[in-house]
N, C-alpha and C. Protein backbone atom coordinates (compact mmCIF):
# COMPACT_ATOMS: atom_id res chain seq x y z
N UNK A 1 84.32 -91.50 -41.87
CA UNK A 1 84.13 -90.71 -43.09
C UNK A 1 85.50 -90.48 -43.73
N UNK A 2 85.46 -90.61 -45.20
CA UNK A 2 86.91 -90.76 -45.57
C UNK A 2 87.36 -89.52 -45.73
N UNK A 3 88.75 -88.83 -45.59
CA UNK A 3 89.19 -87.91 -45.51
C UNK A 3 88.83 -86.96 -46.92
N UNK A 4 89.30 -85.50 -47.48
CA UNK A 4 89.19 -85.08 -48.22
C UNK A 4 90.71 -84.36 -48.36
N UNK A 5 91.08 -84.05 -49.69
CA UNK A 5 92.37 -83.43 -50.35
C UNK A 5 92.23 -82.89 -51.06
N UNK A 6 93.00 -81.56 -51.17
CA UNK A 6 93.37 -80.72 -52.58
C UNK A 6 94.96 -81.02 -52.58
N UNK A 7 94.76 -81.45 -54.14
CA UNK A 7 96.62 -81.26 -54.47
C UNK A 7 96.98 -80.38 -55.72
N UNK A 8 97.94 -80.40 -55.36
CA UNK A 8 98.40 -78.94 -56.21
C UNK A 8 99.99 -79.33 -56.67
N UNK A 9 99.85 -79.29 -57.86
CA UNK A 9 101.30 -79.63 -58.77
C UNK A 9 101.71 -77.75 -59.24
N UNK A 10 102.48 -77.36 -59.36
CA UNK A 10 102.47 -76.01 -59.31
C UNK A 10 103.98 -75.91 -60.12
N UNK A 11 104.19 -74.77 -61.09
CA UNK A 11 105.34 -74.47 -61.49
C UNK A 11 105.29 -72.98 -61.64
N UNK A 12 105.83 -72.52 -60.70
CA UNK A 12 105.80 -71.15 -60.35
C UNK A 12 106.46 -70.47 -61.47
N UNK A 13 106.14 -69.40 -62.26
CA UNK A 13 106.39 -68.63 -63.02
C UNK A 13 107.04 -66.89 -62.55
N UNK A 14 106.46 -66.36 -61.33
CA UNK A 14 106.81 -65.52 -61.07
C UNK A 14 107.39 -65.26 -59.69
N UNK A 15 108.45 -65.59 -59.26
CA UNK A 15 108.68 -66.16 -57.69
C UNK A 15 108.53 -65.00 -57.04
N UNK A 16 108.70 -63.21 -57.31
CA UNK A 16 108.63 -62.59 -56.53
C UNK A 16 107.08 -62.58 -56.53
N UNK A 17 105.77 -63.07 -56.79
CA UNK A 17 104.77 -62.56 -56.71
C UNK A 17 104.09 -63.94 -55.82
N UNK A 18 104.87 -64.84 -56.02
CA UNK A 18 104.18 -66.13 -55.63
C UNK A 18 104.61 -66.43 -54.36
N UNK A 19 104.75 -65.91 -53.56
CA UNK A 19 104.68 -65.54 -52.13
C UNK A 19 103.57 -64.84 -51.35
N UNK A 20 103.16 -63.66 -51.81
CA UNK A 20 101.80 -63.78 -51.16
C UNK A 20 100.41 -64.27 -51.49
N UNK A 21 100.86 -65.16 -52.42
CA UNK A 21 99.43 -66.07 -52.59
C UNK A 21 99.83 -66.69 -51.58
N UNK A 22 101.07 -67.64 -50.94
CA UNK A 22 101.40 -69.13 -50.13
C UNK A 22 100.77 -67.82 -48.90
N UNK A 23 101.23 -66.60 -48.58
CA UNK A 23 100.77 -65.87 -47.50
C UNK A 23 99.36 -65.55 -47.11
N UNK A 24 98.56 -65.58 -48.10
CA UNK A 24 97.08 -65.48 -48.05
C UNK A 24 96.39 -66.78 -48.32
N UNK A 25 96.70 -67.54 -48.79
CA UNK A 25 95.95 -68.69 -48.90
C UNK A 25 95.76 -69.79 -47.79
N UNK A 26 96.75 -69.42 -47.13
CA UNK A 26 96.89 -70.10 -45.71
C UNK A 26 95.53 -69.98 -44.50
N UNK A 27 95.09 -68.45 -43.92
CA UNK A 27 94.54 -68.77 -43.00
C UNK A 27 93.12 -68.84 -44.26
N UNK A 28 92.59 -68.60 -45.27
CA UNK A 28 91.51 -68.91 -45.86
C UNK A 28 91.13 -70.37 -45.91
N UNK A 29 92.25 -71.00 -46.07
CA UNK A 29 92.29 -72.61 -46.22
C UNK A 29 92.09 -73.08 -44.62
N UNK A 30 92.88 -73.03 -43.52
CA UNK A 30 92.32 -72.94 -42.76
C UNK A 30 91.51 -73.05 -41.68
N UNK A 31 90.20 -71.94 -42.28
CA UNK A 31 88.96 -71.39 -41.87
C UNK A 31 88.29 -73.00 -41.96
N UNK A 32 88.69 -73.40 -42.89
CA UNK A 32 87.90 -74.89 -43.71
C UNK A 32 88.53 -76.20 -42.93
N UNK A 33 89.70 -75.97 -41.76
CA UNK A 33 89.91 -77.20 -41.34
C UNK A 33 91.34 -77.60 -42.19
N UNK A 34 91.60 -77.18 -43.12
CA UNK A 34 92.94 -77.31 -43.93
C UNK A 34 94.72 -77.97 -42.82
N UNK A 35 94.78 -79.03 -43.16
CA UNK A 35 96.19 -78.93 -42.83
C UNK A 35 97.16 -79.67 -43.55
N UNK A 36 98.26 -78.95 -44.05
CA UNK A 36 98.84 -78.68 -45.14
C UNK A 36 100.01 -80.03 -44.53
N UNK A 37 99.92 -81.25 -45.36
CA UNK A 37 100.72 -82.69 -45.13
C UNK A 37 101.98 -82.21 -46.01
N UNK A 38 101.97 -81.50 -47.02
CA UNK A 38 103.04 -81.49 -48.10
C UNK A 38 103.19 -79.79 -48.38
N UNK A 39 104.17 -79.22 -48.31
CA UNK A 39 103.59 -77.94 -48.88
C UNK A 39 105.67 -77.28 -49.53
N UNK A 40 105.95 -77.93 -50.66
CA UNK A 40 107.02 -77.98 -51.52
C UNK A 40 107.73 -79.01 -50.88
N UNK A 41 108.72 -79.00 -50.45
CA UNK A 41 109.89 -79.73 -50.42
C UNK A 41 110.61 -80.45 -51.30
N UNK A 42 111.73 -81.54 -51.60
CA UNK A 42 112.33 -82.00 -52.24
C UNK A 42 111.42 -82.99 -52.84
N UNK A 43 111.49 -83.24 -54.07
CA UNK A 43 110.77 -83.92 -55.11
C UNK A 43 111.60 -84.08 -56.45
N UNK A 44 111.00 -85.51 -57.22
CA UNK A 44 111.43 -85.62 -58.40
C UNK A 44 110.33 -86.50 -59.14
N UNK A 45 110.33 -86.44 -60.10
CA UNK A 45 109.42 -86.76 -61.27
C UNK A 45 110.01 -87.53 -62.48
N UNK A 46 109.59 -89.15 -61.52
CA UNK A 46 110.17 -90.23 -62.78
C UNK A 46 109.14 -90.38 -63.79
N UNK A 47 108.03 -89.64 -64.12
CA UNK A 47 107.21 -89.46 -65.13
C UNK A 47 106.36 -88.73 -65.17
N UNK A 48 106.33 -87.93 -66.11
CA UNK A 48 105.21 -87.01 -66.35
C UNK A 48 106.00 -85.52 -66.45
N UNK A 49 105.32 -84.60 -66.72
CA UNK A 49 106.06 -83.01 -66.49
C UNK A 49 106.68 -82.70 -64.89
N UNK A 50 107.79 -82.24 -64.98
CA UNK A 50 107.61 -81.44 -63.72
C UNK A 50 107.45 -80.31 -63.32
N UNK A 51 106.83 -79.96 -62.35
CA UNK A 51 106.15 -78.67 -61.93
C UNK A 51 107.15 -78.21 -60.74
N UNK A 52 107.73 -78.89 -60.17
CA UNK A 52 108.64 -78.24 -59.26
C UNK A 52 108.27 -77.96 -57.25
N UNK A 53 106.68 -77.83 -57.84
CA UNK A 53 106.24 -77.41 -56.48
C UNK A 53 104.81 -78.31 -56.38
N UNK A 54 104.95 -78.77 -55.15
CA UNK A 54 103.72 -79.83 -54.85
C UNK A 54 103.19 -79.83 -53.59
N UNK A 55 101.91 -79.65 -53.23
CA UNK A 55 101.10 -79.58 -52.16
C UNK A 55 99.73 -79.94 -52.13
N UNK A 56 99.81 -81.29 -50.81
CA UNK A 56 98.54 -81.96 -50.58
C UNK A 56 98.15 -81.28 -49.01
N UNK A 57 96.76 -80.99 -49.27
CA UNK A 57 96.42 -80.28 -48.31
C UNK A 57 95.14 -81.24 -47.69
N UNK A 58 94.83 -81.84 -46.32
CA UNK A 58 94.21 -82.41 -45.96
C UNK A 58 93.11 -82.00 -45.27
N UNK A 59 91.43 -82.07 -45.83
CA UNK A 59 90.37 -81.88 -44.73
C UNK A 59 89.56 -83.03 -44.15
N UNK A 60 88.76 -82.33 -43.02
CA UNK A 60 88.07 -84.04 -42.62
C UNK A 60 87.18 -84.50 -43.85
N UNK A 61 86.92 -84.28 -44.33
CA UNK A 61 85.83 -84.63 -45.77
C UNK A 61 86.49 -84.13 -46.97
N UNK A 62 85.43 -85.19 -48.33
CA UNK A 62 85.68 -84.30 -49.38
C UNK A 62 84.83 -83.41 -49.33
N UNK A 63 83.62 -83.01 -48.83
CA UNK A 63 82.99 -81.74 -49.32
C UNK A 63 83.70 -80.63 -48.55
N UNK A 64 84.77 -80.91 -47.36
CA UNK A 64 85.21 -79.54 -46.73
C UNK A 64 86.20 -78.88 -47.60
N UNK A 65 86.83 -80.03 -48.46
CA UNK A 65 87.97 -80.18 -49.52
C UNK A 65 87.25 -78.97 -50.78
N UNK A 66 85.89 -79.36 -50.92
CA UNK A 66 85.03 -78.80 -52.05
C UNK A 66 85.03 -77.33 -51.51
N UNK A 67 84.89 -77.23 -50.16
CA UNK A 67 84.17 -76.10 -49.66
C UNK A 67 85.40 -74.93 -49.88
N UNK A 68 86.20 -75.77 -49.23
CA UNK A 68 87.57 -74.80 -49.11
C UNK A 68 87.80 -74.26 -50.26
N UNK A 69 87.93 -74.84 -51.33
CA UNK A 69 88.31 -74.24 -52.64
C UNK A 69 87.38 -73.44 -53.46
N UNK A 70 86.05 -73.90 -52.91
CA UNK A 70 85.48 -72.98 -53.95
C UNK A 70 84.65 -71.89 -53.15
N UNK A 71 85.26 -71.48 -51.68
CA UNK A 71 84.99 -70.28 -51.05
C UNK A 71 85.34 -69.03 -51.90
N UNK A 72 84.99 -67.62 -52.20
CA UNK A 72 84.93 -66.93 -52.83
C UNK A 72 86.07 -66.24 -52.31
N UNK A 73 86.60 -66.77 -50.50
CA UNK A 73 87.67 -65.65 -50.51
C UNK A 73 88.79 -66.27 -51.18
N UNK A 74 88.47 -67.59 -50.60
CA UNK A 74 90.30 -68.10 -51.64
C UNK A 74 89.97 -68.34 -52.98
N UNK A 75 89.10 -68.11 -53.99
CA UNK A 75 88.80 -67.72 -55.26
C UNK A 75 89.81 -66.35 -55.71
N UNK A 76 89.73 -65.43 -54.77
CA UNK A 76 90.48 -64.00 -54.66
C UNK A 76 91.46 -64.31 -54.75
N UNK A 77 92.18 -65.23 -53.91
CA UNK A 77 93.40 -64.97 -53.28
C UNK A 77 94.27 -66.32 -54.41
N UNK A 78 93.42 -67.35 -55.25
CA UNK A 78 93.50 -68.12 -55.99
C UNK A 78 93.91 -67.36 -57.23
N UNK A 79 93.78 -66.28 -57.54
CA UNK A 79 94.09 -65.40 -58.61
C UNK A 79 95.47 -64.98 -58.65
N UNK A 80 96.08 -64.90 -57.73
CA UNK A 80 97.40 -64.20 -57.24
C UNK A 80 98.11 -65.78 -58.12
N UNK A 81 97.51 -66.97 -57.51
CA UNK A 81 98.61 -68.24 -58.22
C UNK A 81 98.43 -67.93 -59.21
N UNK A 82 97.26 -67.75 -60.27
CA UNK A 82 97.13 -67.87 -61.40
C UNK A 82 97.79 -67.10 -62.50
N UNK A 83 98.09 -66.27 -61.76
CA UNK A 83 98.91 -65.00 -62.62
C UNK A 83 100.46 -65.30 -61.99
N UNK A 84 100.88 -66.34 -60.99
CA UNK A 84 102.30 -66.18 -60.89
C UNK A 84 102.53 -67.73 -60.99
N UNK A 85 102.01 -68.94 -61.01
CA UNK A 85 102.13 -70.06 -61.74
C UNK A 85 101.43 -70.91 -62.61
N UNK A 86 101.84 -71.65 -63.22
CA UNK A 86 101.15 -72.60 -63.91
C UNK A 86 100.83 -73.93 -63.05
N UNK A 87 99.15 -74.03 -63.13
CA UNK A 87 98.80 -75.47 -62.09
C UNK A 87 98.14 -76.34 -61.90
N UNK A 88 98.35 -77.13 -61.32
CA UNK A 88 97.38 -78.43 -61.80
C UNK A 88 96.49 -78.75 -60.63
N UNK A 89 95.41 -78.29 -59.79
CA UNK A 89 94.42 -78.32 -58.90
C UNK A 89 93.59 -79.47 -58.99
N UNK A 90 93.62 -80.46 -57.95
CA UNK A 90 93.13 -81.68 -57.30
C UNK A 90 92.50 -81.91 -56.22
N UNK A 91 90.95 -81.96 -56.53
CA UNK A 91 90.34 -82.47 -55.38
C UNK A 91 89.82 -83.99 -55.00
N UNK A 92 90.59 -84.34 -54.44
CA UNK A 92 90.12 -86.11 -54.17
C UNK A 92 89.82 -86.16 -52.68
N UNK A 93 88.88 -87.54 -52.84
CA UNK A 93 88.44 -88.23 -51.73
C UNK A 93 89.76 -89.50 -51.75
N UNK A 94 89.71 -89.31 -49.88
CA UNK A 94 91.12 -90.17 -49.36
C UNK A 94 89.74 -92.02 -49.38
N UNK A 95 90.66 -92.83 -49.03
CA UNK A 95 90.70 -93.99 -48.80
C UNK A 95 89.76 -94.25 -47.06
């Protein structure tokens, strides 16, 4: 069964607030099997905008990928990014 992913292009707007979203979003994600392949590091962008901050998060499926994100607790805790970055949310099926 082919794997499942959320990716996340992210340009943080408010850095003191955008810390406890990365702190709560963690064990919610998780709960779902979540394990986080990319979660910032060094990056550059030979095309397109850059966002600065990038994270692919890997489940065994795409529907765990589906599940994870559209659980109501990390909906909650999805609010905290929304108000401290600007982002670009990706759910794909792997290869």
């Amino acid at each position: 069964m082919p794997k499942g992913y959320i990716v996340g292009h992210i340009k943080v707007t408010d850095p003191d607030g955008y810390p406890e979203y990365v702190r709560r979003d963690t064990p919610v994600l998780e709960k779902h099997g979540a394990r986080f392949i990319v979660r910032g590091g060094q990056s550059e962008t030979p095309e397109g905008e850059e966002m600065g901050r990038h994270v692919v998060i890997e489940f065994d499926s795409y529907e765990a990928a589906k599940a994870a994100y559209n659980d109501p607790e990390y909906q909650e805790v999805a609010d905290i990014r929304r108000r401290c970055a600007e982002s670009t949310i990706i759910l794909v099926e792997g290869t």
